[in-house]
C-alpha atoms as a PDB file:
ATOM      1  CA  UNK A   1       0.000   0.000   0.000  1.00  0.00           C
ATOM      2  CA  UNK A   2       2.359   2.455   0.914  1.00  0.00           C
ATOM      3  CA  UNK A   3       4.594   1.622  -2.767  1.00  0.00           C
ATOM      4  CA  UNK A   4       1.355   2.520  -4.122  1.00  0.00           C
ATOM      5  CA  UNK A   5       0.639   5.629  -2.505  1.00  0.00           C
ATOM      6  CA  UNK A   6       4.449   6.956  -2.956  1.00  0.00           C
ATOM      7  CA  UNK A   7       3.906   5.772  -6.773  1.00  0.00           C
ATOM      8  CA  UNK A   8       1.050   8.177  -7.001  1.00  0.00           C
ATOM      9  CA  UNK A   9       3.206  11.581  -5.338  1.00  0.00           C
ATOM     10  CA  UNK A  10       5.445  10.452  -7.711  1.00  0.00           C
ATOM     11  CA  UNK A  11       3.330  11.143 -10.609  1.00  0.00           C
ATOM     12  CA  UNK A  12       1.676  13.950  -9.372  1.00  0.00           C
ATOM     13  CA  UNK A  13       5.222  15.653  -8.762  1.00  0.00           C
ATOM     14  CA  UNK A  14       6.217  14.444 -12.009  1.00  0.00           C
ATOM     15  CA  UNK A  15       2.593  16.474 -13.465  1.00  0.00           C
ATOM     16  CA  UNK A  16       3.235  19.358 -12.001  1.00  0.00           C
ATOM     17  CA  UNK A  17       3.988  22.472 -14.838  1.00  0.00           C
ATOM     18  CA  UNK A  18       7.851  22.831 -15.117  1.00  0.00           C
ATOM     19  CA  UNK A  19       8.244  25.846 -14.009  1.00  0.00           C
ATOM     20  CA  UNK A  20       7.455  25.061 -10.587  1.00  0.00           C
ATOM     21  CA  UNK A  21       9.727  21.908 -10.635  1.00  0.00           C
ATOM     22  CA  UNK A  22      12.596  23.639 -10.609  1.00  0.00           C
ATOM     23  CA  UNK A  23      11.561  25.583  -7.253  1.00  0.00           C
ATOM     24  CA  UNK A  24      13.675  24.481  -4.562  1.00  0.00           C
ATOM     25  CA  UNK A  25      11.291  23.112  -2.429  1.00  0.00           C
ATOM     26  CA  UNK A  26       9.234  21.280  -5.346  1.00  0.00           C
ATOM     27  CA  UNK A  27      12.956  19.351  -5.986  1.00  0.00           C
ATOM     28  CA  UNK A  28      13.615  18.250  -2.140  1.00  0.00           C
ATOM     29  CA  UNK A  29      10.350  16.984  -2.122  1.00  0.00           C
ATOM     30  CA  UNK A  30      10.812  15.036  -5.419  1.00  0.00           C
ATOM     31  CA  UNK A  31      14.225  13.886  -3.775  1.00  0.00           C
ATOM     32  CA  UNK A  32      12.714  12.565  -0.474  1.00  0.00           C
ATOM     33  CA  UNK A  33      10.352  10.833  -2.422  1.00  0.00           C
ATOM     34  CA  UNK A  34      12.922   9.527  -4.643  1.00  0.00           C
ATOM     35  CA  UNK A  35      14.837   8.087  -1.389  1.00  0.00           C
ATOM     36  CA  UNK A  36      11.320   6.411   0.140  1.00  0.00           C
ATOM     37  CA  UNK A  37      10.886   4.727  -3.369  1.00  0.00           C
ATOM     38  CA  UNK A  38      14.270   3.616  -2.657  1.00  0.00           C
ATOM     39  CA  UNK A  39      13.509   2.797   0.608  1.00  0.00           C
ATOM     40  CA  UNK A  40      10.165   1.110   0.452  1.00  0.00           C
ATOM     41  CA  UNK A  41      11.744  -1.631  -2.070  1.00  0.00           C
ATOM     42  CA  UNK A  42      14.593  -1.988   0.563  1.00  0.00           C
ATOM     43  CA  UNK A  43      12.050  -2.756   3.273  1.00  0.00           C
ATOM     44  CA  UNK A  44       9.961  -5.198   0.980  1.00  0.00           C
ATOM     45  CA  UNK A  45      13.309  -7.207  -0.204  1.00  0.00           C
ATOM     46  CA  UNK A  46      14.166  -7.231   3.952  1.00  0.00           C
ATOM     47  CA  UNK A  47      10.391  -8.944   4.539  1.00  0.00           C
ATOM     48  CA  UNK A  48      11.695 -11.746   2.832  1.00  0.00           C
ATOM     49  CA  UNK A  49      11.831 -15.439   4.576  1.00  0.00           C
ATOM     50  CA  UNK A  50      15.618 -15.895   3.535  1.00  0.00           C
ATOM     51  CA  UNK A  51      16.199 -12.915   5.869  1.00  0.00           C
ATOM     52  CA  UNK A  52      18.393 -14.639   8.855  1.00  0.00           C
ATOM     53  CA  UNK A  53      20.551 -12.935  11.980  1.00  0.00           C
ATOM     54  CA  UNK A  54      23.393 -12.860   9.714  1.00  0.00           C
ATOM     55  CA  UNK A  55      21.563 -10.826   7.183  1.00  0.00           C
ATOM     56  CA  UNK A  56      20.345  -8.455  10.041  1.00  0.00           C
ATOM     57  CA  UNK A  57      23.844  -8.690  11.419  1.00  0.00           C
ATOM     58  CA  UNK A  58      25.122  -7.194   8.095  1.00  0.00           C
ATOM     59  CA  UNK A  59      22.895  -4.766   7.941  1.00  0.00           C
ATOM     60  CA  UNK A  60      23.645  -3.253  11.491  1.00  0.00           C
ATOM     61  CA  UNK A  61      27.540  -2.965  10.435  1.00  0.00           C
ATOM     62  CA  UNK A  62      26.926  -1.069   7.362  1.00  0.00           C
ATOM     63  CA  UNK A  63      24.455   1.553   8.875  1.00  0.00           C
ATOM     64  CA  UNK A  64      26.921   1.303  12.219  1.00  0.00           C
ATOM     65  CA  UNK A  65      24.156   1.096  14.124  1.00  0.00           C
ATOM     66  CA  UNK A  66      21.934  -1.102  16.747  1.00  0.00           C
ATOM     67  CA  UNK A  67      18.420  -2.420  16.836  1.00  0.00           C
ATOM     68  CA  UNK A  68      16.663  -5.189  17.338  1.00  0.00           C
ATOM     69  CA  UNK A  69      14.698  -6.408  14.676  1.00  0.00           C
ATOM     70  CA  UNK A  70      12.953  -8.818  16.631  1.00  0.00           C
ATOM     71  CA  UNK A  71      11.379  -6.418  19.636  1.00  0.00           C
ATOM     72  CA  UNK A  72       7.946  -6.132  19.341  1.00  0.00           C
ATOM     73  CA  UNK A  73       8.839  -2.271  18.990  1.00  0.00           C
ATOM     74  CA  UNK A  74      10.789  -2.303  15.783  1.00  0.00           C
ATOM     75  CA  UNK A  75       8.709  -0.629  12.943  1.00  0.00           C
ATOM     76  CA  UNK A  76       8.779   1.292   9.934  1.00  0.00           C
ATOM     77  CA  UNK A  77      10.354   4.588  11.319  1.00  0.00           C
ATOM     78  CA  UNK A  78      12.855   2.032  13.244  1.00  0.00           C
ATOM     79  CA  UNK A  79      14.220   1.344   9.551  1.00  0.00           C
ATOM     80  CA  UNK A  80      13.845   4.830   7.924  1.00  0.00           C
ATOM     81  CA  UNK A  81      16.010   6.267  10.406  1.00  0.00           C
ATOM     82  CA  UNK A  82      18.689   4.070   8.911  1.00  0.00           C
ATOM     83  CA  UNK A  83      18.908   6.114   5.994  1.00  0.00           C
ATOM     84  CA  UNK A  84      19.036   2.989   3.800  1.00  0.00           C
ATOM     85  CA  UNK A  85      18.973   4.818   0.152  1.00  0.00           C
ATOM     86  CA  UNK A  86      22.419   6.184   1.070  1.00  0.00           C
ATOM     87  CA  UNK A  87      23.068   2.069   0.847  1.00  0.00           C
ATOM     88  CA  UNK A  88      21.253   0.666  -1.673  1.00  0.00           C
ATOM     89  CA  UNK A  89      23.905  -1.446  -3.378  1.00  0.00           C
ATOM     90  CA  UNK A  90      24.903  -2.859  -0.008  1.00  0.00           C
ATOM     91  CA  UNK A  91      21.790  -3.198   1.291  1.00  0.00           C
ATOM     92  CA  UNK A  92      20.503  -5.322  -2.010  1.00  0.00           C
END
């Protein structure tokens, strides 16, 4: 659902009359929603069943961080604050 609904602010950013794409804020925005494109694949590839603790391990060292993917509490904004589009080749 949520692929879907970035798909669709996609397009609509992609509609909007040229002249205001090139407005500062009209690019950021087309940027961050570049990055959750990006990001919302990420998250549907790391969904998979052939996802094990060495795959999570991985992931931790190349976004040097810590979580724990198996607390109740992990969640979408858990994995967004990992910045994964700056990783996409490692990540994949």
């Amino acid at each position: 659902m949520l692929i879907e609904q970035n798909k669709i602010f996609s397009n609509q950013i992609k509609s909007v009359n040229k002249e205001v794409r090139v407005i500062k804020g009209c690019q950021t925005l087309n940027e961050k929603v570049g990055n959750m494109t990006i990001v919302l694949n990420l998250v549907e590839s790391l969904r998979g069943d052939y996802m094990e603790d060495r795959h999570w391990k991985q992931l931790k060292d190349k976004t040097r961080t810590e979580f724990d993917h198996k607390a109740s509490t992990f969640c979408l904004d858990d994995i967004l604050r990992l910045k994964l589009y700056k990783l996409k080749p490692e990540v994949e």
